[in-house]
N, C-alpha and C. Protein backbone atom coordinates (compact mmCIF):
# COMPACT_ATOMS: atom_id res chain seq x y z
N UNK A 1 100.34 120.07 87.51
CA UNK A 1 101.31 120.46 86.51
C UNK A 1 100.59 120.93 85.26
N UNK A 2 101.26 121.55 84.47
CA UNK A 2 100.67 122.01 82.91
C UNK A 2 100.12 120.93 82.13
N UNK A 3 99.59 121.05 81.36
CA UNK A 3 99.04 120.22 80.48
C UNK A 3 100.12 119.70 79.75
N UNK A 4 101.24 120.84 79.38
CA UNK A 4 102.02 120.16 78.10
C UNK A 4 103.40 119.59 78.98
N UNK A 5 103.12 119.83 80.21
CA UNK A 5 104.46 119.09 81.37
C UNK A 5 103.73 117.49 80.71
N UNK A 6 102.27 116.92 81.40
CA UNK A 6 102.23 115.66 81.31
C UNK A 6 101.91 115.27 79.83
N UNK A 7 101.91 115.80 78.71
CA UNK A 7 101.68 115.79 77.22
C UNK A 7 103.38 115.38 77.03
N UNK A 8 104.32 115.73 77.86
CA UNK A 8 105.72 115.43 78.11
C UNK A 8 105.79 114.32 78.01
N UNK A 9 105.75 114.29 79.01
CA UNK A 9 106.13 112.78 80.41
C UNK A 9 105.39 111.79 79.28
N UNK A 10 104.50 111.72 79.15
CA UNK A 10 103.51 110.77 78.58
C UNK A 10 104.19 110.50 76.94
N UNK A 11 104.54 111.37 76.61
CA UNK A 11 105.73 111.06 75.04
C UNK A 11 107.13 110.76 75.53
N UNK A 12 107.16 111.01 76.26
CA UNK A 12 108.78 110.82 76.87
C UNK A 12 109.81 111.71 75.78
N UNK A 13 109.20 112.50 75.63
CA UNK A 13 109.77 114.00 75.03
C UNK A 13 110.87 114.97 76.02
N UNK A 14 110.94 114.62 77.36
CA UNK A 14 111.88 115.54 77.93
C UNK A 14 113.19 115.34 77.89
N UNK A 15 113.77 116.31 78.16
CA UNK A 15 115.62 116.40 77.91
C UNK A 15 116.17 115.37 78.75
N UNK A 16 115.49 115.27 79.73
CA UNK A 16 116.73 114.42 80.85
C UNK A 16 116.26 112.77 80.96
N UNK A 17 115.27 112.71 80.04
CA UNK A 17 115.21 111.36 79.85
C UNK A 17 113.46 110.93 80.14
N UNK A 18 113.57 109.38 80.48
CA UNK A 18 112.30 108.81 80.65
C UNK A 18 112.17 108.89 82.00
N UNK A 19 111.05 109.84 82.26
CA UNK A 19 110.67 110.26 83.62
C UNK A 19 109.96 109.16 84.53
N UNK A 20 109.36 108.27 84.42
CA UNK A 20 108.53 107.55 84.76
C UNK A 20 109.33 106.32 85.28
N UNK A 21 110.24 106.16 84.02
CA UNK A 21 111.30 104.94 84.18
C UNK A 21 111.97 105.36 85.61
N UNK A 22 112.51 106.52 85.44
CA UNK A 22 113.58 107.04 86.56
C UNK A 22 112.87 107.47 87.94
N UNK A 23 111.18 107.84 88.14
CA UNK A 23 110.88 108.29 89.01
C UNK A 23 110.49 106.37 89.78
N UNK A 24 110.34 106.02 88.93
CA UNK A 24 110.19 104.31 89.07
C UNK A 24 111.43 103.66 90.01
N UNK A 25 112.33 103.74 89.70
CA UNK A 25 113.92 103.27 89.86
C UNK A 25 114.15 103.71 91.19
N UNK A 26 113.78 105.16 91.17
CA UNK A 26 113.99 106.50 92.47
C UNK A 26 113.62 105.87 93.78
N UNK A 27 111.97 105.22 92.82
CA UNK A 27 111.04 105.14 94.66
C UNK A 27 111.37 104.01 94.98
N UNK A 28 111.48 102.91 94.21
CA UNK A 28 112.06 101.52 94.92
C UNK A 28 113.20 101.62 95.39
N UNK A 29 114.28 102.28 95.42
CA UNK A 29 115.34 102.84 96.16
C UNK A 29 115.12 103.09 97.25
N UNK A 30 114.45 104.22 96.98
CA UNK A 30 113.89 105.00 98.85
C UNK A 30 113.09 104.36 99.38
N UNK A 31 112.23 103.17 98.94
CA UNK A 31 111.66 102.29 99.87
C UNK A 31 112.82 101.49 100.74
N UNK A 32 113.53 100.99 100.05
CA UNK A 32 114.76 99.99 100.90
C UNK A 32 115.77 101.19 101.42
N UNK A 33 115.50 102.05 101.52
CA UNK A 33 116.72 103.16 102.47
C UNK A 33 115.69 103.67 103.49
N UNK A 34 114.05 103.70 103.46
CA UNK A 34 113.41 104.27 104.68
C UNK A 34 114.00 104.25 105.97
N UNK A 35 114.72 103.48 106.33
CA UNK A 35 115.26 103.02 107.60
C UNK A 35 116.51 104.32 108.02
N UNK A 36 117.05 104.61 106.64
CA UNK A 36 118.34 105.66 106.82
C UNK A 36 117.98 106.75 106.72
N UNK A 37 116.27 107.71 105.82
CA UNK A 37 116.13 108.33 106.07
C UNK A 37 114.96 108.84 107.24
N UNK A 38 114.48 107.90 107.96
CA UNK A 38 113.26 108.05 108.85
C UNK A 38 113.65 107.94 110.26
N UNK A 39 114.75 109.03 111.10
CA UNK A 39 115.64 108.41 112.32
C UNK A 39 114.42 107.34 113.36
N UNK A 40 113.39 107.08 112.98
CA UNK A 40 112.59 106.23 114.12
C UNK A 40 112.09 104.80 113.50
N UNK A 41 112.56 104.83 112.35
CA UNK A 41 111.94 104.03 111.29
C UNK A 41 113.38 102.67 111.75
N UNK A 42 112.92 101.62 111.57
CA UNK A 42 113.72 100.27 111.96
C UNK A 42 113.44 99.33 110.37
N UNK A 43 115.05 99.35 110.55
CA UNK A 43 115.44 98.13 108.90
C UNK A 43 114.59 97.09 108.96
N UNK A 44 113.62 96.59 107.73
CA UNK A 44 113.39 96.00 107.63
C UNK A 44 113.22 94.94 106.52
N UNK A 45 113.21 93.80 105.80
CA UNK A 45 112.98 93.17 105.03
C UNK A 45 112.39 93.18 103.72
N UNK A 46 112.51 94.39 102.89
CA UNK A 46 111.71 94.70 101.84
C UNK A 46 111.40 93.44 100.67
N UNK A 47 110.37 93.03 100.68
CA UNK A 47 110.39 91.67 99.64
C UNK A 47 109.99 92.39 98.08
N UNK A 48 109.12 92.67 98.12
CA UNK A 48 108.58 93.64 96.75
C UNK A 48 108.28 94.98 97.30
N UNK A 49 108.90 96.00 95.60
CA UNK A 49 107.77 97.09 95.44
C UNK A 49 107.72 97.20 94.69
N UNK A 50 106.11 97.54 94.56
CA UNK A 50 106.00 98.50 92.69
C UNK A 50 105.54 99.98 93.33
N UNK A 51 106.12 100.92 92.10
CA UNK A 51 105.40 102.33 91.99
C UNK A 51 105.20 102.05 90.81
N UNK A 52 103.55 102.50 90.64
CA UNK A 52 102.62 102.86 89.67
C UNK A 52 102.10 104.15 89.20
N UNK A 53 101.85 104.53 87.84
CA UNK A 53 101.84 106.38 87.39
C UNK A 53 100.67 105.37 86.71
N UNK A 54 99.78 107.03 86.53
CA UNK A 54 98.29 106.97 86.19
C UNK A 54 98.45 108.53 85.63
N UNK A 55 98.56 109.04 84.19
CA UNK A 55 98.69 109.92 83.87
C UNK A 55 97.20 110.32 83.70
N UNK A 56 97.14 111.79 83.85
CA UNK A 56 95.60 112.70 83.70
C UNK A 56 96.34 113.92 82.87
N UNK A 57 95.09 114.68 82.86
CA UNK A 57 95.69 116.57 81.54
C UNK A 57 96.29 116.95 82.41
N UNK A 58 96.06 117.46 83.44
CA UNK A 58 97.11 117.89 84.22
C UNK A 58 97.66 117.27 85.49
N UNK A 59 98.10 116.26 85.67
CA UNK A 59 98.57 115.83 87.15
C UNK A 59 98.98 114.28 86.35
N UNK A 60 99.64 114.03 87.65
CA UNK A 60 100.23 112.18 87.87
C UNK A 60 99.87 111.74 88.81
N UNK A 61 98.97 110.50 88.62
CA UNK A 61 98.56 109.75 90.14
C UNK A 61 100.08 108.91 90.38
N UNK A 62 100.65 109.08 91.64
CA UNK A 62 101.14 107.95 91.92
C UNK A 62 100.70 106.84 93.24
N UNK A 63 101.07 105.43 92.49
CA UNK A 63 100.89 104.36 93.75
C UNK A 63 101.76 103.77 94.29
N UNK A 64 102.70 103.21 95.48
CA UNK A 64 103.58 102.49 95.30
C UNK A 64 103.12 101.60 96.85
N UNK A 65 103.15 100.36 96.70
CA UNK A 65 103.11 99.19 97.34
C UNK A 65 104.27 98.38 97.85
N UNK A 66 104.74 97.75 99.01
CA UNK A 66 105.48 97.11 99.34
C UNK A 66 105.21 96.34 100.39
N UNK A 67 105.87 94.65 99.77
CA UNK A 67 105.66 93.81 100.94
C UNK A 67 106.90 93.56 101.24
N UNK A 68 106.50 92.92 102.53
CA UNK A 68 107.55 92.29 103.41
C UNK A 68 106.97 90.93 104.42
N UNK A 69 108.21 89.76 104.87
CA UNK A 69 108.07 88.93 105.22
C UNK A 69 108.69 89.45 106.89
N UNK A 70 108.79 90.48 107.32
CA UNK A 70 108.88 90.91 107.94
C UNK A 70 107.64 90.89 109.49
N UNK A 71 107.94 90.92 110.37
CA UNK A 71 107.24 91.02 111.92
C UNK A 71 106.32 92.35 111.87
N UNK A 72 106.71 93.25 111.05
CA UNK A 72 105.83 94.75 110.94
C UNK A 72 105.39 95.37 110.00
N UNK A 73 104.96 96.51 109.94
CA UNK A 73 104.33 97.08 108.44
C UNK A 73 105.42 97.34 107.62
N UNK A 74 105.27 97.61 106.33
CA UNK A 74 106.03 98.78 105.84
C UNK A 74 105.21 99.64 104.98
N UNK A 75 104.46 100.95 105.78
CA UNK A 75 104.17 101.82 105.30
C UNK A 75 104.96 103.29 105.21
N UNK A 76 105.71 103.25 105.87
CA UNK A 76 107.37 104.26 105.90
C UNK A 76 107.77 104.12 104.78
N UNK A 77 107.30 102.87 104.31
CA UNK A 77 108.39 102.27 102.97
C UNK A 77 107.64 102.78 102.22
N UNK A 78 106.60 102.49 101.68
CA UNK A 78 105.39 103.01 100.86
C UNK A 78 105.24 104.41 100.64
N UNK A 79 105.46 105.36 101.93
CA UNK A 79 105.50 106.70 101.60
C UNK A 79 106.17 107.16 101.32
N UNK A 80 107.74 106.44 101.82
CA UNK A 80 108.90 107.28 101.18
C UNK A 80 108.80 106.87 99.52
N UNK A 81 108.51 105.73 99.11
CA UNK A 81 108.59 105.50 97.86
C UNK A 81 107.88 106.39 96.91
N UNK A 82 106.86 106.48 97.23
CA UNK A 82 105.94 107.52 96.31
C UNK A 82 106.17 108.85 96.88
N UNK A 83 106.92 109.48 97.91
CA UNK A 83 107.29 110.60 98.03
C UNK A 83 108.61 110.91 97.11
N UNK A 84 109.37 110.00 97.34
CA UNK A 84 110.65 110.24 96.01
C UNK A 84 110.19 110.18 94.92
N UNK A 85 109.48 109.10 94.29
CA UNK A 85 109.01 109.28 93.43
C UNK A 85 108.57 110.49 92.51
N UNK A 86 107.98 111.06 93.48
CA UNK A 86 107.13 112.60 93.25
C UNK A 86 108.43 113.58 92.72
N UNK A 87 108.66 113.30 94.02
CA UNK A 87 110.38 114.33 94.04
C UNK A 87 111.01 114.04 92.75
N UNK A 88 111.14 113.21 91.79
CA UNK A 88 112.03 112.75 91.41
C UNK A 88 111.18 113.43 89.34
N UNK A 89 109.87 113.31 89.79
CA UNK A 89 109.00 113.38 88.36
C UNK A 89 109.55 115.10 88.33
N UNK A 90 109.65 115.62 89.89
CA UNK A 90 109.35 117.22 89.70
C UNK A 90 111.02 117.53 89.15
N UNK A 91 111.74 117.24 89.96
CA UNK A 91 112.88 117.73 89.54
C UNK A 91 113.35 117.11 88.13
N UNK A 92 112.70 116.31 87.06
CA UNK A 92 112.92 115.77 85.82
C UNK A 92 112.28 117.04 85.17
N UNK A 93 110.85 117.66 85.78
CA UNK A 93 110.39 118.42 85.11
C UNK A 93 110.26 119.84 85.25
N UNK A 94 111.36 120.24 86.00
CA UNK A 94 110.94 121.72 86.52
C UNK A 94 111.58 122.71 85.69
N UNK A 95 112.68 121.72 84.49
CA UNK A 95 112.94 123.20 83.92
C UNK A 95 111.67 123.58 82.78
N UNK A 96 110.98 122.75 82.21
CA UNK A 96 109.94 123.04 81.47
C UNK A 96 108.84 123.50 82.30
N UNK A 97 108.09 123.15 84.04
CA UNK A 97 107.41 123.82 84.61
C UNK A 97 107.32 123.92 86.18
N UNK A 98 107.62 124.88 86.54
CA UNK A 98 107.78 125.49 87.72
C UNK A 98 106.51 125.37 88.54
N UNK A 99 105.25 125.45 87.92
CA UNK A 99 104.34 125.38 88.33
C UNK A 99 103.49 123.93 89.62
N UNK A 100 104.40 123.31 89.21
CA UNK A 100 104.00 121.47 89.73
C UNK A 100 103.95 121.54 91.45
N UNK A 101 102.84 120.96 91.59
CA UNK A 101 102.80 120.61 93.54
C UNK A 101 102.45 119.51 93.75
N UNK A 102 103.23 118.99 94.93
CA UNK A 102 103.07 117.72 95.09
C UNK A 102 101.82 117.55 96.13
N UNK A 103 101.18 116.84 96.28
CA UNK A 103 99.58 116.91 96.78
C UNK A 103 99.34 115.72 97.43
N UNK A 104 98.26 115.81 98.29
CA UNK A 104 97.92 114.61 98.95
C UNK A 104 98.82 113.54 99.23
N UNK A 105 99.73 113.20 99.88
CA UNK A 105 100.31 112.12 99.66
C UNK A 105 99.74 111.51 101.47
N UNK A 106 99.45 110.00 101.33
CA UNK A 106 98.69 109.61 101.81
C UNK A 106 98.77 108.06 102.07
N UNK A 107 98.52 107.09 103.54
CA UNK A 107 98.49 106.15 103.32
C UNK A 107 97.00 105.74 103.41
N UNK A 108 96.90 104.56 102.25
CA UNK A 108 95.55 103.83 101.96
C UNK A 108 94.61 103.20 102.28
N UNK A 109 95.71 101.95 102.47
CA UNK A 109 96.08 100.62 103.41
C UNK A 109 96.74 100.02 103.37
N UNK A 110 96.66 98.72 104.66
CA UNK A 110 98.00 98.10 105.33
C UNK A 110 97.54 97.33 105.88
N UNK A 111 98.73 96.38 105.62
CA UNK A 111 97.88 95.06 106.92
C UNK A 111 99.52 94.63 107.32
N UNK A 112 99.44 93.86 108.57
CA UNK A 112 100.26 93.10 109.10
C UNK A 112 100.83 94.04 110.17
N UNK A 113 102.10 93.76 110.69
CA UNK A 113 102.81 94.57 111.77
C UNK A 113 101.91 94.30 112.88
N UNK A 114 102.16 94.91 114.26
CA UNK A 114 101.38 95.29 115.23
C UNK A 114 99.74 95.55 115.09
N UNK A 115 99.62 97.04 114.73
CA UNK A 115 98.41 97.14 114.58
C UNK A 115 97.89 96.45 114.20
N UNK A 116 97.74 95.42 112.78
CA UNK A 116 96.95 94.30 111.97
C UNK A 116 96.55 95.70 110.99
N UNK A 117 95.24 95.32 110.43
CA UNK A 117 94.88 95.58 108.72
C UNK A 117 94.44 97.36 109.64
N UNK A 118 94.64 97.84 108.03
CA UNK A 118 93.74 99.38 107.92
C UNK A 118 93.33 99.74 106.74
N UNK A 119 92.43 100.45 106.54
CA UNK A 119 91.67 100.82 104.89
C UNK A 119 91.26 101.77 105.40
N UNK A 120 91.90 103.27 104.66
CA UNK A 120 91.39 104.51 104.44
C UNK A 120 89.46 104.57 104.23
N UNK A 121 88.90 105.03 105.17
CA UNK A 121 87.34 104.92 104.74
C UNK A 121 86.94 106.50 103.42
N UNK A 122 86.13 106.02 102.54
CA UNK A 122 85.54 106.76 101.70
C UNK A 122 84.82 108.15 102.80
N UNK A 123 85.88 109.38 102.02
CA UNK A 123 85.17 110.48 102.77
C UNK A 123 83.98 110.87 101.77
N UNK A 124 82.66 111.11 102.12
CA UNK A 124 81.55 112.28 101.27
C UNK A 124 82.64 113.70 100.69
N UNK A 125 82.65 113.43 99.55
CA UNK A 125 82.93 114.63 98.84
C UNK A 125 84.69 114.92 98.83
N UNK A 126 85.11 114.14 99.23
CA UNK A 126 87.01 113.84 98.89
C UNK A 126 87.41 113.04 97.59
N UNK A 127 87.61 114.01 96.94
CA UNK A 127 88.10 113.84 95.27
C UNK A 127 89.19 112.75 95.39
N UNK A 128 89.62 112.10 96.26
CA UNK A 128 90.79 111.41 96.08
C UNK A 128 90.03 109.97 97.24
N UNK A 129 89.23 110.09 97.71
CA UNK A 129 88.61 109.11 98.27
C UNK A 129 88.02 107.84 97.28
């Protein structure tokens, strides 16, 4: 995004409100609905989530985490969360910039469910590794 999109967000200067608050609100939503929008995805027990923003000059890191006391993962949950999320910063900000892409979105790690634990390994030369 532009420099003066996250010079925005970061004053909470935009018209339609506090972006962060609302892209916040958005993704813990769509974590506990993964089930309604993922037709393979199965209801499950959402105990916590947080989504986390990490503002830079131009871009927003987002993180969002969720547990469950649940028999399986919830990483469905995790991606939809920080995928709305995203969704939710762009359409707060698109009448000031058109320019914004949503990028990498990605799981990290995970433990529990079936499989058991996973941790994304450090790639040589992956800016987001």
């Amino acid at each position: 995004m532009l420099a003066s999109t996250t010079a925005a967000v970061a004053a909470n200067t935009l018209n339609k409100g506090d972006v962060l608050a609302t892209a916040r609100v958005a993704g813990i939503q769509a974590a506990k609905q993964a089930s309604s929008l993922l037709p393979t995805s199965h209801p499950v027990l959402v105990g916590n989530v947080y989504v986390n923003f990490t503002i830079a000059d131009t871009h927003i890191d987002l993180e969002a985490g969720v547990d469950t006391i649940d028999r399986t993962g919830v990483e469905m949950e995790a991606l939809t969360a920080v995928t709305v999320a995203a969704l939710t910063i762009y359409d707060m900000c698109k009448s000031s910039d058109r320019t914004m892409t949503i990028e990498r979105v990605a799981l990290w790690e995970k433990s529990g469910g079936r499989s058991g634990s996973w941790r994304r390994e450090e790639v040589p030369g992956d800016p987001e590794a």
